[in-house]
N, C-alpha and C. Protein backbone atom coordinates (compact mmCIF):
# COMPACT_ATOMS: atom_id res chain seq x y z
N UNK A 1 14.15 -9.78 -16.39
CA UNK A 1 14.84 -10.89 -15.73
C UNK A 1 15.20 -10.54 -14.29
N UNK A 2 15.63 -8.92 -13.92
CA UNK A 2 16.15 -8.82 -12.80
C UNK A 2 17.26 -9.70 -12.74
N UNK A 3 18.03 -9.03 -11.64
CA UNK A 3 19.31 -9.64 -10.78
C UNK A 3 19.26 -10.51 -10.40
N UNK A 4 20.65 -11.64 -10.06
CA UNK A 4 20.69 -12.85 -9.52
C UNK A 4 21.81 -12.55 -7.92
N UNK A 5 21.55 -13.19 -7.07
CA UNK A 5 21.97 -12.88 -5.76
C UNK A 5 23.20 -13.61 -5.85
N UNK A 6 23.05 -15.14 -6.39
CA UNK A 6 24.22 -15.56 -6.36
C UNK A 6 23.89 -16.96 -5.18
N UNK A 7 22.98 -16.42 -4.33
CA UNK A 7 22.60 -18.02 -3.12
C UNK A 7 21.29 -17.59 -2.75
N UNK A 8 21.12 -18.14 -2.16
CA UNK A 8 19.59 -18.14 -1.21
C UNK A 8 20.28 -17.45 0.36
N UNK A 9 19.64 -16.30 0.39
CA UNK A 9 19.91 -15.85 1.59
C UNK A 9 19.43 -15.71 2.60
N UNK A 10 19.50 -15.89 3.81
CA UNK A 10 18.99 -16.25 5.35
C UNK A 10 18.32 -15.21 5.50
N UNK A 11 17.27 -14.78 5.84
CA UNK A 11 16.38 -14.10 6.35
C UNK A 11 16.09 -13.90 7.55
N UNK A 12 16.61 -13.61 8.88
CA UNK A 12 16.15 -14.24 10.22
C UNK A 12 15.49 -13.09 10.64
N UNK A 13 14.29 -12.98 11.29
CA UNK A 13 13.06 -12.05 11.83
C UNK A 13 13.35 -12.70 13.13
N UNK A 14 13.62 -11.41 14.09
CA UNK A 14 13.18 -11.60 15.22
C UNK A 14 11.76 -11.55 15.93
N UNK A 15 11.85 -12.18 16.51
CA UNK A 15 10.51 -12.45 17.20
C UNK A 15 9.98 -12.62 18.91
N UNK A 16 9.41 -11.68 19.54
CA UNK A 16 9.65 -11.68 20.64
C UNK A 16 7.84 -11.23 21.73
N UNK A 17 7.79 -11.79 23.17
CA UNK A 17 6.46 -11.19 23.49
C UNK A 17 5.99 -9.50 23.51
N UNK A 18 5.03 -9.61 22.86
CA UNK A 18 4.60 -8.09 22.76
C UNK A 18 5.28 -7.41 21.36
N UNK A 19 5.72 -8.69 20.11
CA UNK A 19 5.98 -7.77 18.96
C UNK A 19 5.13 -7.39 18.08
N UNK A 20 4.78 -6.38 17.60
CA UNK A 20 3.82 -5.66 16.93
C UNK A 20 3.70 -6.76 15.52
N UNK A 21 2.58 -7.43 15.67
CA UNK A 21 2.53 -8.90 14.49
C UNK A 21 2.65 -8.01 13.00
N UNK A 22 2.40 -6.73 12.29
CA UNK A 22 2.79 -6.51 10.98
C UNK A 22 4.00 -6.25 10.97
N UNK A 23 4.78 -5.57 12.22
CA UNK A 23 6.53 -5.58 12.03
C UNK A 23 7.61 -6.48 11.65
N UNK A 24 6.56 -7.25 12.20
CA UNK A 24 7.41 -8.94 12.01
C UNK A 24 6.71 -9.82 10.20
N UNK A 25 5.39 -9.37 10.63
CA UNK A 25 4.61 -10.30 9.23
C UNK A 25 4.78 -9.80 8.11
N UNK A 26 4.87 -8.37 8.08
CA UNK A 26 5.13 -7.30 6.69
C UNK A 26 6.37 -8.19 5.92
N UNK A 27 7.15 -8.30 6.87
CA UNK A 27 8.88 -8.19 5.90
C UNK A 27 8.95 -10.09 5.83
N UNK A 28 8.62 -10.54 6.78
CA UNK A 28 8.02 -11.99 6.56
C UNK A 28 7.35 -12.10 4.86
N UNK A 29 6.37 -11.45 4.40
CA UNK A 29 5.54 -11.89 3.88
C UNK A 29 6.25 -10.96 2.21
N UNK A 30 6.97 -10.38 2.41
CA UNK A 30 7.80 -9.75 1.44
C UNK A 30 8.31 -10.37 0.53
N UNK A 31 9.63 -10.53 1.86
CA UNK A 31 10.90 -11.86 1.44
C UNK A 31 10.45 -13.36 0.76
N UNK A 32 9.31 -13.76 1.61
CA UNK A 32 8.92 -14.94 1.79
C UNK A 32 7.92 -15.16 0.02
N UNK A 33 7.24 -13.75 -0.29
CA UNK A 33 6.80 -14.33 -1.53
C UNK A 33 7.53 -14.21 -2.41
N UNK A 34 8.60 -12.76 -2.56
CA UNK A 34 9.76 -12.74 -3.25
C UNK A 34 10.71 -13.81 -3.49
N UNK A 35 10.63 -15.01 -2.68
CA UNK A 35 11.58 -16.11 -2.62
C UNK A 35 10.14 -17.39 -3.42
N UNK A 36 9.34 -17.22 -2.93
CA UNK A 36 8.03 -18.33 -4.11
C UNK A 36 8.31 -17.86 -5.43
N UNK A 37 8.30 -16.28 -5.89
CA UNK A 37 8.31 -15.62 -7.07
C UNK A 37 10.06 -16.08 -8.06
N UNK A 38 10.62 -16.23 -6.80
CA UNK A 38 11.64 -16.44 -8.00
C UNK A 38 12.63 -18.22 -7.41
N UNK A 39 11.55 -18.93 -7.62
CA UNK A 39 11.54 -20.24 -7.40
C UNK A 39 12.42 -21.02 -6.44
N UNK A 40 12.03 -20.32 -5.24
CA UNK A 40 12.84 -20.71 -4.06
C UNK A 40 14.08 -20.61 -4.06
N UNK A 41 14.94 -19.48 -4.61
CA UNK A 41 16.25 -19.55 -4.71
C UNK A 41 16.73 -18.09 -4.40
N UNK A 42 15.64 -16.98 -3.93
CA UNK A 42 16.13 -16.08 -3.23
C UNK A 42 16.46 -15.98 -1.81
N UNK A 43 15.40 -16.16 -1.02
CA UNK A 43 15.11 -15.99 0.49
C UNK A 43 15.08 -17.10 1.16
N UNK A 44 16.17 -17.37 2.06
CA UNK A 44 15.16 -18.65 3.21
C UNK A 44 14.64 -17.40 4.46
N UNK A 45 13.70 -17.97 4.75
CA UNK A 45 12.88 -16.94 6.17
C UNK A 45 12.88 -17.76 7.12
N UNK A 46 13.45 -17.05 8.45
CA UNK A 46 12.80 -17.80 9.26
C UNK A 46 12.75 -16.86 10.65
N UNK A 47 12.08 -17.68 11.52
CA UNK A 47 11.59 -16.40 12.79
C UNK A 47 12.86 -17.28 14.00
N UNK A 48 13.29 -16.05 14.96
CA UNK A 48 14.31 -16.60 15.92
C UNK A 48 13.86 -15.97 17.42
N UNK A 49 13.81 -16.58 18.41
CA UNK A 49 12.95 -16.20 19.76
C UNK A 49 14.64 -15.81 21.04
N UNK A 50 14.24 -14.86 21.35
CA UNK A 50 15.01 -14.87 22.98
C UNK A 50 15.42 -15.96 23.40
N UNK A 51 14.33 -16.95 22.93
CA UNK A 51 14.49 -18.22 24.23
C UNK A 51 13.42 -18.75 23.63
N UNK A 52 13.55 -20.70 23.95
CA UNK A 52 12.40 -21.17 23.03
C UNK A 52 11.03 -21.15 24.28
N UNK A 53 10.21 -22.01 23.41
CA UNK A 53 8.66 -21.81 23.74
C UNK A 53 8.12 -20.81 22.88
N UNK A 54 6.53 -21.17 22.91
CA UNK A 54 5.75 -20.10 21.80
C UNK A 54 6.29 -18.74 22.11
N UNK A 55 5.90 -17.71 21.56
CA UNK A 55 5.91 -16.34 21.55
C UNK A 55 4.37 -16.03 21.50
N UNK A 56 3.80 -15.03 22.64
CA UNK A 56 2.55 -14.49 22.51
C UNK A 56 2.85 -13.19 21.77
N UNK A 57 2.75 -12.39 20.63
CA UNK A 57 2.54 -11.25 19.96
C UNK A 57 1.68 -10.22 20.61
N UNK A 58 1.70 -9.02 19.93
CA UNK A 58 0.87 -8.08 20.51
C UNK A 58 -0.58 -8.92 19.80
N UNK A 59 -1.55 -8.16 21.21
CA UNK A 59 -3.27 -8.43 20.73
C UNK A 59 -2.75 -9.99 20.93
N UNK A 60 -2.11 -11.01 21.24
CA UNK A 60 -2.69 -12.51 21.53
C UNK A 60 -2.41 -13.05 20.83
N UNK A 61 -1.62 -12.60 19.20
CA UNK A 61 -1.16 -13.52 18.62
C UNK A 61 -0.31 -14.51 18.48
N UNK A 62 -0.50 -16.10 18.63
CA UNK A 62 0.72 -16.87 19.10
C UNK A 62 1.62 -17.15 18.06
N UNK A 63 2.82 -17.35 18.28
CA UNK A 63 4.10 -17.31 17.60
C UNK A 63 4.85 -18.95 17.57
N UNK A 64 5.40 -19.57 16.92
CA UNK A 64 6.19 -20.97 17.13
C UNK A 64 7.24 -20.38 16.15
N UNK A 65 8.62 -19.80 17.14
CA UNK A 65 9.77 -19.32 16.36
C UNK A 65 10.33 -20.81 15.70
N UNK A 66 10.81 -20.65 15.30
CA UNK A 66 12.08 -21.31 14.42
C UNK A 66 12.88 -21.83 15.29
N UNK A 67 13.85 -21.14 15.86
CA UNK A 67 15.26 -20.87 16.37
C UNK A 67 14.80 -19.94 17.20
N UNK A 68 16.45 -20.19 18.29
CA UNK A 68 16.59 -19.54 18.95
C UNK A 68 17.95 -18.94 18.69
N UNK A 69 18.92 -17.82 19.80
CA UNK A 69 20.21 -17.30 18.80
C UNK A 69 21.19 -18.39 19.16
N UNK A 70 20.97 -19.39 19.86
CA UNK A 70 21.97 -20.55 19.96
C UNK A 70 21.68 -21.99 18.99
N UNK A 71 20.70 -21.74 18.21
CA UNK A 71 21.22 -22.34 17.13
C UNK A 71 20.30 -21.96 15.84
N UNK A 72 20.26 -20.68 15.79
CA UNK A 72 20.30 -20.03 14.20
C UNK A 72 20.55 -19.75 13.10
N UNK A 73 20.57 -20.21 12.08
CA UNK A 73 21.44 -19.97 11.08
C UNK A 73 21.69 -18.78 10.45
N UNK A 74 23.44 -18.08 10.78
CA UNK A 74 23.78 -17.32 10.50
C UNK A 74 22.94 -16.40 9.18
N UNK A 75 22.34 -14.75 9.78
CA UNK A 75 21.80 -14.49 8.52
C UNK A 75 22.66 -13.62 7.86
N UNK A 76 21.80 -13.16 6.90
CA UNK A 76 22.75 -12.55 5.63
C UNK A 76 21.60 -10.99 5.72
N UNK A 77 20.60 -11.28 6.58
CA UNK A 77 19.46 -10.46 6.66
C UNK A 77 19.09 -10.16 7.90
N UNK A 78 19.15 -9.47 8.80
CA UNK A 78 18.36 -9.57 10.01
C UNK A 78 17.68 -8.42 10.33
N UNK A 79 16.35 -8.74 10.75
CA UNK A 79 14.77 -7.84 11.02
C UNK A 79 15.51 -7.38 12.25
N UNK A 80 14.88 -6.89 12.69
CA UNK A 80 14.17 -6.61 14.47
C UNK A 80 13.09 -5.45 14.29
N UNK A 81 12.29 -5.76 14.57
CA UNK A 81 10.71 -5.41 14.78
C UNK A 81 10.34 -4.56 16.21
N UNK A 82 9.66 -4.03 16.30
CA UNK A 82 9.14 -2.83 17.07
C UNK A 82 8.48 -3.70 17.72
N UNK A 83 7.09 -2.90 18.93
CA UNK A 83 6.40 -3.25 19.89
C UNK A 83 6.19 -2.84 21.25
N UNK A 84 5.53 -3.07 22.02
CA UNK A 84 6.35 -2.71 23.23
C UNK A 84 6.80 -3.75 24.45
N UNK A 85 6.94 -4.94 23.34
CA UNK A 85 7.70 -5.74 24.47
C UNK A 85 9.63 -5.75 24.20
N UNK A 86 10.07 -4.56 23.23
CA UNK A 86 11.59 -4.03 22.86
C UNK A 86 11.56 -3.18 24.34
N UNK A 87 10.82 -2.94 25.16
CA UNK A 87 11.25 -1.98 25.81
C UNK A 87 11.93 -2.91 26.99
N UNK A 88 11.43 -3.94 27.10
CA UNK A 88 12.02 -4.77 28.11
C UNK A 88 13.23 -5.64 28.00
N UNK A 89 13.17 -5.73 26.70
CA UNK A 89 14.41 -6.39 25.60
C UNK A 89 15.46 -5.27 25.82
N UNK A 90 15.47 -4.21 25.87
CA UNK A 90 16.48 -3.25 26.27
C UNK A 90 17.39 -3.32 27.38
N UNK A 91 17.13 -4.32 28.21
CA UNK A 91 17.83 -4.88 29.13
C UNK A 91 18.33 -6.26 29.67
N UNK A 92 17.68 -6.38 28.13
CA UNK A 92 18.45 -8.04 28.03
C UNK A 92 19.72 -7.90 27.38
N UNK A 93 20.64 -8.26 27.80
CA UNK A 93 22.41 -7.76 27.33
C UNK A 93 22.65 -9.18 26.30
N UNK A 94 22.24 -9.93 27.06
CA UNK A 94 22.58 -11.46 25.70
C UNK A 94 21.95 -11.26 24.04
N UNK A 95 20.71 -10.75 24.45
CA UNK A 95 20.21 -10.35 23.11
C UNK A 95 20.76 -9.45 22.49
N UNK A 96 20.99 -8.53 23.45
CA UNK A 96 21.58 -7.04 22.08
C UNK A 96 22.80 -7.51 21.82
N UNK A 97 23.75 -8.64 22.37
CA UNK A 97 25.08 -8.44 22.17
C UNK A 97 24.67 -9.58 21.25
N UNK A 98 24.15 -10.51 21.01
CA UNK A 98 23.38 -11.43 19.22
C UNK A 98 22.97 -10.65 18.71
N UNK A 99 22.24 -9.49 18.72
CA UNK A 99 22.13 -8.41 17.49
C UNK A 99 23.45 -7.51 17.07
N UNK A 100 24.27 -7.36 18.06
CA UNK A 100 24.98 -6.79 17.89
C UNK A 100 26.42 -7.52 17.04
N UNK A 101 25.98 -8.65 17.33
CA UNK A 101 27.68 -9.54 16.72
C UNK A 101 26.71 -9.66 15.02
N UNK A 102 25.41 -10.26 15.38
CA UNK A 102 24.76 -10.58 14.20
C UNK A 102 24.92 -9.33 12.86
N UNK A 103 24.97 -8.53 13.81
CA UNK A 103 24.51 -7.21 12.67
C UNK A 103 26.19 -7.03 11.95
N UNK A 104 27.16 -7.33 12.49
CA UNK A 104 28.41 -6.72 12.17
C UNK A 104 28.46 -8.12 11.06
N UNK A 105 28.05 -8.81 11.10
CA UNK A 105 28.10 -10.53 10.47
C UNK A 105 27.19 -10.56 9.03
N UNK A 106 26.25 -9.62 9.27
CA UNK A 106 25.48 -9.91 8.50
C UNK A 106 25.52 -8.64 7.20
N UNK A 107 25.11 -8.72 6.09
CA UNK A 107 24.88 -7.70 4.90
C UNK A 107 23.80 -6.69 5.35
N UNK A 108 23.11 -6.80 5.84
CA UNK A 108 21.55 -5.83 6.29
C UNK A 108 21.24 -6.15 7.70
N UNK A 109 21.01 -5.58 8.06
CA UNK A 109 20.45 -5.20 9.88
C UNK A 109 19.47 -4.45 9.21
N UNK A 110 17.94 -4.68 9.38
CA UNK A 110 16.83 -3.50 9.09
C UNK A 110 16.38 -3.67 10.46
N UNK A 111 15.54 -2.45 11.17
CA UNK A 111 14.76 -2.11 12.03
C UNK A 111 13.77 -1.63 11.97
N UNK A 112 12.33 -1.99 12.10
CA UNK A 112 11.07 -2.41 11.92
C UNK A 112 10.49 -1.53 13.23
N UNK A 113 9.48 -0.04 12.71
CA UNK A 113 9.20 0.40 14.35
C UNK A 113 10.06 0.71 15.49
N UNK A 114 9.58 0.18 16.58
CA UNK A 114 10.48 0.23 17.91
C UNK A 114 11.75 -0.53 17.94
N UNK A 115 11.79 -1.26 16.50
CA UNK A 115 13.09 -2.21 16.60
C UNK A 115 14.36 -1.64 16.42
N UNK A 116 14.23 -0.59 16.09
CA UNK A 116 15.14 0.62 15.99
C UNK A 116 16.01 0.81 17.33
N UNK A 117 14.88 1.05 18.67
CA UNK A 117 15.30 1.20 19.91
C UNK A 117 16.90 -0.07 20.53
N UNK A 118 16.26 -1.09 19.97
CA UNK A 118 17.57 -1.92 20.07
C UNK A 118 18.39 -1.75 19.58
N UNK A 119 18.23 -1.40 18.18
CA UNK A 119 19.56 -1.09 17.66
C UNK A 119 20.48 -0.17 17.84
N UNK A 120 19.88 0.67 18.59
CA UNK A 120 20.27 1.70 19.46
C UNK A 120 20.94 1.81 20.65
N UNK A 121 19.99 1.06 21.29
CA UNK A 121 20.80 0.39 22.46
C UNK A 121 21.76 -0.52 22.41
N UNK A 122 22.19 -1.20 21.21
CA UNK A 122 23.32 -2.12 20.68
C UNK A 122 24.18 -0.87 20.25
N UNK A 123 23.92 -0.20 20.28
CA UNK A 123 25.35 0.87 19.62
C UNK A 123 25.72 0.57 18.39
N UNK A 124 24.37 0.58 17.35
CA UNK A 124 24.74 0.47 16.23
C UNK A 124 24.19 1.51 14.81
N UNK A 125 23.83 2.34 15.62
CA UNK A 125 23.59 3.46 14.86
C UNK A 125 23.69 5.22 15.17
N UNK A 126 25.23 5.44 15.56
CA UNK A 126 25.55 6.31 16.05
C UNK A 126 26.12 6.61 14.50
N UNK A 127 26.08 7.98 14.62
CA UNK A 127 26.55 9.26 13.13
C UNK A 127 25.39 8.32 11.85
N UNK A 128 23.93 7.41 12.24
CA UNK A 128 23.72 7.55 10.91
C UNK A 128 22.07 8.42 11.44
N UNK A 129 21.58 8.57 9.92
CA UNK A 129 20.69 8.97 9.97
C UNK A 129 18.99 8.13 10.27
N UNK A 130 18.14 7.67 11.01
CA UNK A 130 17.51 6.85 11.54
C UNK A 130 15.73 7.36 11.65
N UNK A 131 15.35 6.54 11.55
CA UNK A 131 13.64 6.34 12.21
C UNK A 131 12.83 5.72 12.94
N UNK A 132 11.69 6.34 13.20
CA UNK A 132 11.18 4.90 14.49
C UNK A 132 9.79 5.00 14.13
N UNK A 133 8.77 4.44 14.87
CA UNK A 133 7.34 4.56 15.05
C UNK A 133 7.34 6.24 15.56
N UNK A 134 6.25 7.07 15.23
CA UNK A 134 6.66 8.61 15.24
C UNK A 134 5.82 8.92 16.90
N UNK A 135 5.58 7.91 17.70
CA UNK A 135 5.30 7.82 19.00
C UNK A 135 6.61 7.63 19.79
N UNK A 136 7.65 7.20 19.25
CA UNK A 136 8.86 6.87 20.12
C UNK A 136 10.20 7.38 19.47
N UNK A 137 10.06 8.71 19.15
CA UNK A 137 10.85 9.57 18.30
C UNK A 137 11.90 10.48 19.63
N UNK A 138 11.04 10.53 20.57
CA UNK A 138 12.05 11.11 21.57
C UNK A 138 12.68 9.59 22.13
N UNK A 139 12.21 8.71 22.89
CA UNK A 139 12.82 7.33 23.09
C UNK A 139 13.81 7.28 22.63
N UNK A 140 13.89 7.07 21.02
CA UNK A 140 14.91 6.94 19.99
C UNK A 140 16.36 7.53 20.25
N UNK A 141 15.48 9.17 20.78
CA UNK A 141 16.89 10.15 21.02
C UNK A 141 17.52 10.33 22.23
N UNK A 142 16.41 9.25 23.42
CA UNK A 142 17.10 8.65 24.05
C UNK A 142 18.46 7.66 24.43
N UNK A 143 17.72 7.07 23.85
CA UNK A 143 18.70 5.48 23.51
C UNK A 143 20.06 5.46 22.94
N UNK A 144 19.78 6.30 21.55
CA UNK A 144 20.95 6.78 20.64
C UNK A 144 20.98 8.47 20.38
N UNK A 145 21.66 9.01 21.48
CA UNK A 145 21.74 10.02 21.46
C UNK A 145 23.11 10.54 20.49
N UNK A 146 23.67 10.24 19.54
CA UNK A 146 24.58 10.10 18.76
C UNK A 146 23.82 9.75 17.12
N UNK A 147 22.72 9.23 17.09
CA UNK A 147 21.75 9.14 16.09
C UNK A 147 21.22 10.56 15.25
N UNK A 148 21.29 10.28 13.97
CA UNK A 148 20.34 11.09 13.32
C UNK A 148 19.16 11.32 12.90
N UNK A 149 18.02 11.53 14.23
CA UNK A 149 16.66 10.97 14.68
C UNK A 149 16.00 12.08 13.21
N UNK A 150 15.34 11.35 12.14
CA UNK A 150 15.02 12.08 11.31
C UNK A 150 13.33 11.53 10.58
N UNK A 151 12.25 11.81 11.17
CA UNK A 151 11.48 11.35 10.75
C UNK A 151 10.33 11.57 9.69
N UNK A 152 11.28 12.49 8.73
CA UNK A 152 10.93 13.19 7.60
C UNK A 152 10.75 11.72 6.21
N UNK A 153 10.93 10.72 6.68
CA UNK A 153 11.14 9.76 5.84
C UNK A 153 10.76 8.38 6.01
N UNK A 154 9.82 7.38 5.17
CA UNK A 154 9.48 6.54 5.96
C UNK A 154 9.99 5.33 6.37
N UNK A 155 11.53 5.57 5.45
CA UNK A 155 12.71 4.47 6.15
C UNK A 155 14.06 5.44 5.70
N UNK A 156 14.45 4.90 5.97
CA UNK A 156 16.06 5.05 6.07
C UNK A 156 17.41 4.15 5.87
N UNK A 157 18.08 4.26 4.35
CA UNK A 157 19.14 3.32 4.14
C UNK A 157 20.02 3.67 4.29
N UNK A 158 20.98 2.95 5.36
CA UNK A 158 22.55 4.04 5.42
C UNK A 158 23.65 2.47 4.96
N UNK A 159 22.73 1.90 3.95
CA UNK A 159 23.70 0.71 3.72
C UNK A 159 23.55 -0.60 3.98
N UNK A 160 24.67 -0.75 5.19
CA UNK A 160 24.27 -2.03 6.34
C UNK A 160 23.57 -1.99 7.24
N UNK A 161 22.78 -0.53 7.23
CA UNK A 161 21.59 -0.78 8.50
C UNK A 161 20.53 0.38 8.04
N UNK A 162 19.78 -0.28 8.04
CA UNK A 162 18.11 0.42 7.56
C UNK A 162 16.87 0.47 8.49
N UNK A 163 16.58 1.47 8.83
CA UNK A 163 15.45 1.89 9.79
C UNK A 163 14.21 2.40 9.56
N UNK A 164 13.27 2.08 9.45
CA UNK A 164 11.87 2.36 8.93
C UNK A 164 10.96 2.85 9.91
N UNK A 165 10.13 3.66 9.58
CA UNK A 165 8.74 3.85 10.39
C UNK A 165 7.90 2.71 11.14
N UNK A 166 7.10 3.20 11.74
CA UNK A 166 6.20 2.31 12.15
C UNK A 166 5.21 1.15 11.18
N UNK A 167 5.26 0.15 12.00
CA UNK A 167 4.25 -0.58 11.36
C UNK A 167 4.81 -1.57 10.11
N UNK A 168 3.82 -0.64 9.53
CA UNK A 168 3.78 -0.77 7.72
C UNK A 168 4.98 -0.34 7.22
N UNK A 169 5.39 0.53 7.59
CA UNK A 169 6.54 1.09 6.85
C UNK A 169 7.55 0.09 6.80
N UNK A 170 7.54 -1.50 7.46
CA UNK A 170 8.51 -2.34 7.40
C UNK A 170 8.28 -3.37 5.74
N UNK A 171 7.08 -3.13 5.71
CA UNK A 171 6.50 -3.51 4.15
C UNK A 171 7.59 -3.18 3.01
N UNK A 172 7.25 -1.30 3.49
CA UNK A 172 8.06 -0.69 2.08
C UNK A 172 9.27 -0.68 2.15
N UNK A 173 10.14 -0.69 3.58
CA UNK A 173 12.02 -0.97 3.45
C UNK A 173 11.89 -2.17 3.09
N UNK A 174 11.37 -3.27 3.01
CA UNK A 174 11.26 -4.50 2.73
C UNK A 174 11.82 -4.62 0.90
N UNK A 175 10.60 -4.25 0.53
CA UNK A 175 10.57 -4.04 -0.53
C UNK A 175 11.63 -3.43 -1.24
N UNK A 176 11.83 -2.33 -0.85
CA UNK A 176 13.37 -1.65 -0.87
C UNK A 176 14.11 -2.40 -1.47
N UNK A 177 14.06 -2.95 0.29
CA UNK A 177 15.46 -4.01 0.02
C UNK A 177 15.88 -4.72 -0.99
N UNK A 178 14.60 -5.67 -1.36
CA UNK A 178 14.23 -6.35 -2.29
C UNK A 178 14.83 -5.70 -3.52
N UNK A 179 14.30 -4.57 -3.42
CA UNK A 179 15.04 -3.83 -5.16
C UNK A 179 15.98 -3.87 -5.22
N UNK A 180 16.85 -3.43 -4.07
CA UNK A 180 18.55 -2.82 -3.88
C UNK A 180 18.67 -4.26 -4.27
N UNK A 181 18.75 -5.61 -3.96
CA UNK A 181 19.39 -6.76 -3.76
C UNK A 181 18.95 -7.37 -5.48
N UNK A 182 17.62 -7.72 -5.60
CA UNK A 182 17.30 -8.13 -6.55
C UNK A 182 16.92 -7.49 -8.14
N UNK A 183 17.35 -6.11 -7.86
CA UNK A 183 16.47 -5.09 -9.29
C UNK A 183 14.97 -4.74 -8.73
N UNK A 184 14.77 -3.59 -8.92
CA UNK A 184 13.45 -2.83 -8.87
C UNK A 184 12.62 -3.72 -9.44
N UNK A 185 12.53 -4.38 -10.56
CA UNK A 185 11.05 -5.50 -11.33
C UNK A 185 10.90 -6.36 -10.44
N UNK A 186 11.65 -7.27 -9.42
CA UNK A 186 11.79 -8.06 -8.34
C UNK A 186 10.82 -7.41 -7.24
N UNK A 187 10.89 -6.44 -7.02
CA UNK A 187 10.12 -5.94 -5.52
C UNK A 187 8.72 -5.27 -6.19
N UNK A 188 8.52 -4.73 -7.37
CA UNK A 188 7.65 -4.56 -8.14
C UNK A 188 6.70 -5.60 -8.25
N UNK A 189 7.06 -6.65 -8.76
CA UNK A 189 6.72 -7.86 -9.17
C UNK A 189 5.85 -8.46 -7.32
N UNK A 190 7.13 -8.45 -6.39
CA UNK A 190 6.60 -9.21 -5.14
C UNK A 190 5.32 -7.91 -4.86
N UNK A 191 5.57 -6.70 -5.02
CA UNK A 191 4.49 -5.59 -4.45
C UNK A 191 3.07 -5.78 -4.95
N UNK A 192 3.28 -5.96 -6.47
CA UNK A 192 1.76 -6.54 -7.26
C UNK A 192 1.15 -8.07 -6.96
N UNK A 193 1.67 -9.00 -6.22
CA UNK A 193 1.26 -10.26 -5.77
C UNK A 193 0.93 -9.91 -4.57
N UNK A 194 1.16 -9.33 -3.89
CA UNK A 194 0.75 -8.96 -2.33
C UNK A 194 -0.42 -7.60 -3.06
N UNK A 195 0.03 -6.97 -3.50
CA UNK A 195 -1.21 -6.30 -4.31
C UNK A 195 -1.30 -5.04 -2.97
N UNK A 196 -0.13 -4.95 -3.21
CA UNK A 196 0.64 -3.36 -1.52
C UNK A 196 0.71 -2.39 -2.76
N UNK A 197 0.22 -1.25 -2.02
CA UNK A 197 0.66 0.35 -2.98
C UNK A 197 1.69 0.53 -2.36
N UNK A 198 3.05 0.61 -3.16
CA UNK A 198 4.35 1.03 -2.22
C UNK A 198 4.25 2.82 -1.90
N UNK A 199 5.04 2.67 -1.03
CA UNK A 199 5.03 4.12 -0.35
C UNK A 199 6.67 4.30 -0.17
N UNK A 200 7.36 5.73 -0.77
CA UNK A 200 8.38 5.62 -0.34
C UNK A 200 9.17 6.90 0.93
């Protein structure tokens, strides 16, 4: 039977130019069948932009967010995804300070890749233990030099904020998640419909 959550919970994926499209689509496509699998009453998903207009993705892929952070619906979940258009996002102060109110608001803050780097630069992962894409492992110990840059692992749960490897690795904290929230047969179940070998 697995666990019951109790509501349908907000899912919000950030989404931005130059985001690495499996950082964002992995945990998209997680939540999103995990919420078909257990009859629309786990997950709402949805994608939220800087600012509206399409989003071009890395490689050209076009994006039509949802929302923007001025009128989003409060999540209970929030992504942020890697790439290398986070590096320019690092100096957008409106955004990190919506990740930053979001994350204190919300049950889960995960970081996807380079999405880590923001969270970093939001000052929200000082004394925990953390990961990134293993190309931006010094970056990381840049940003959050108070971090426990540890990339012996291909995510990282310190609770209310979870940090994963590159890429793919946003698949398997996904999934994770999924267990922690819903019971292990829940993310099992979504892993064999997507038909993913989990990796932990």
């Amino acid at each position: 039977m697995g666990q019951k959550i109790g509501m349908r919970k907000n899912v919000a994926i950030l989404v931005f130019d130059d985001v690495e499209v499996l950082d964002f689509a992995g945990p998209f496509e997680v939540f999103a069948v995990t919420d078909e699998l257990r009859s629309r009453e786990a997950f709402n998903v949805y994608t939220v932009a800087p600012a509206s207009g399409v989003v071009r993705a890395r490689n050209g892929l076009r994006v039509a967010p949802d929302c923007t952070p001025g009128d989003c619906p409060p999540p209970h979940i929030l992504i942020v995804p890697g790439g290398l258009g986070t590096r320019i996002l690092l100096g957008n102060g409106v955004l990190l300070e919506w990740i930053r109110a979001n994350s204190r608001a919300a049950e889960v803050t995960m970081s996807v890749c380079t999405g880590a780097l923001l969270l970093g630069k939001a000052g929200l992962l000082e004394g925990l233990r953390v990961t990134t894409h293993h190309g931006a492992l010094d970056l990381l110990r840049e940003v959050a030099p108070k971090a426990i840059v540890d990339p012996g692992a291909r995510f990282h749960d310190n609770g209310s904020i979870i940090t994963s490897a590159g890429v793919s690795a946003g698949i398997d904290s996904s999934l994770h998640l999924v267990g922690r929230l819903l019971g292990e047969p829940a993310a099992a179940a979504t892993a064999s419909q997507m038909e993913y070998e989990r990796r932990h």
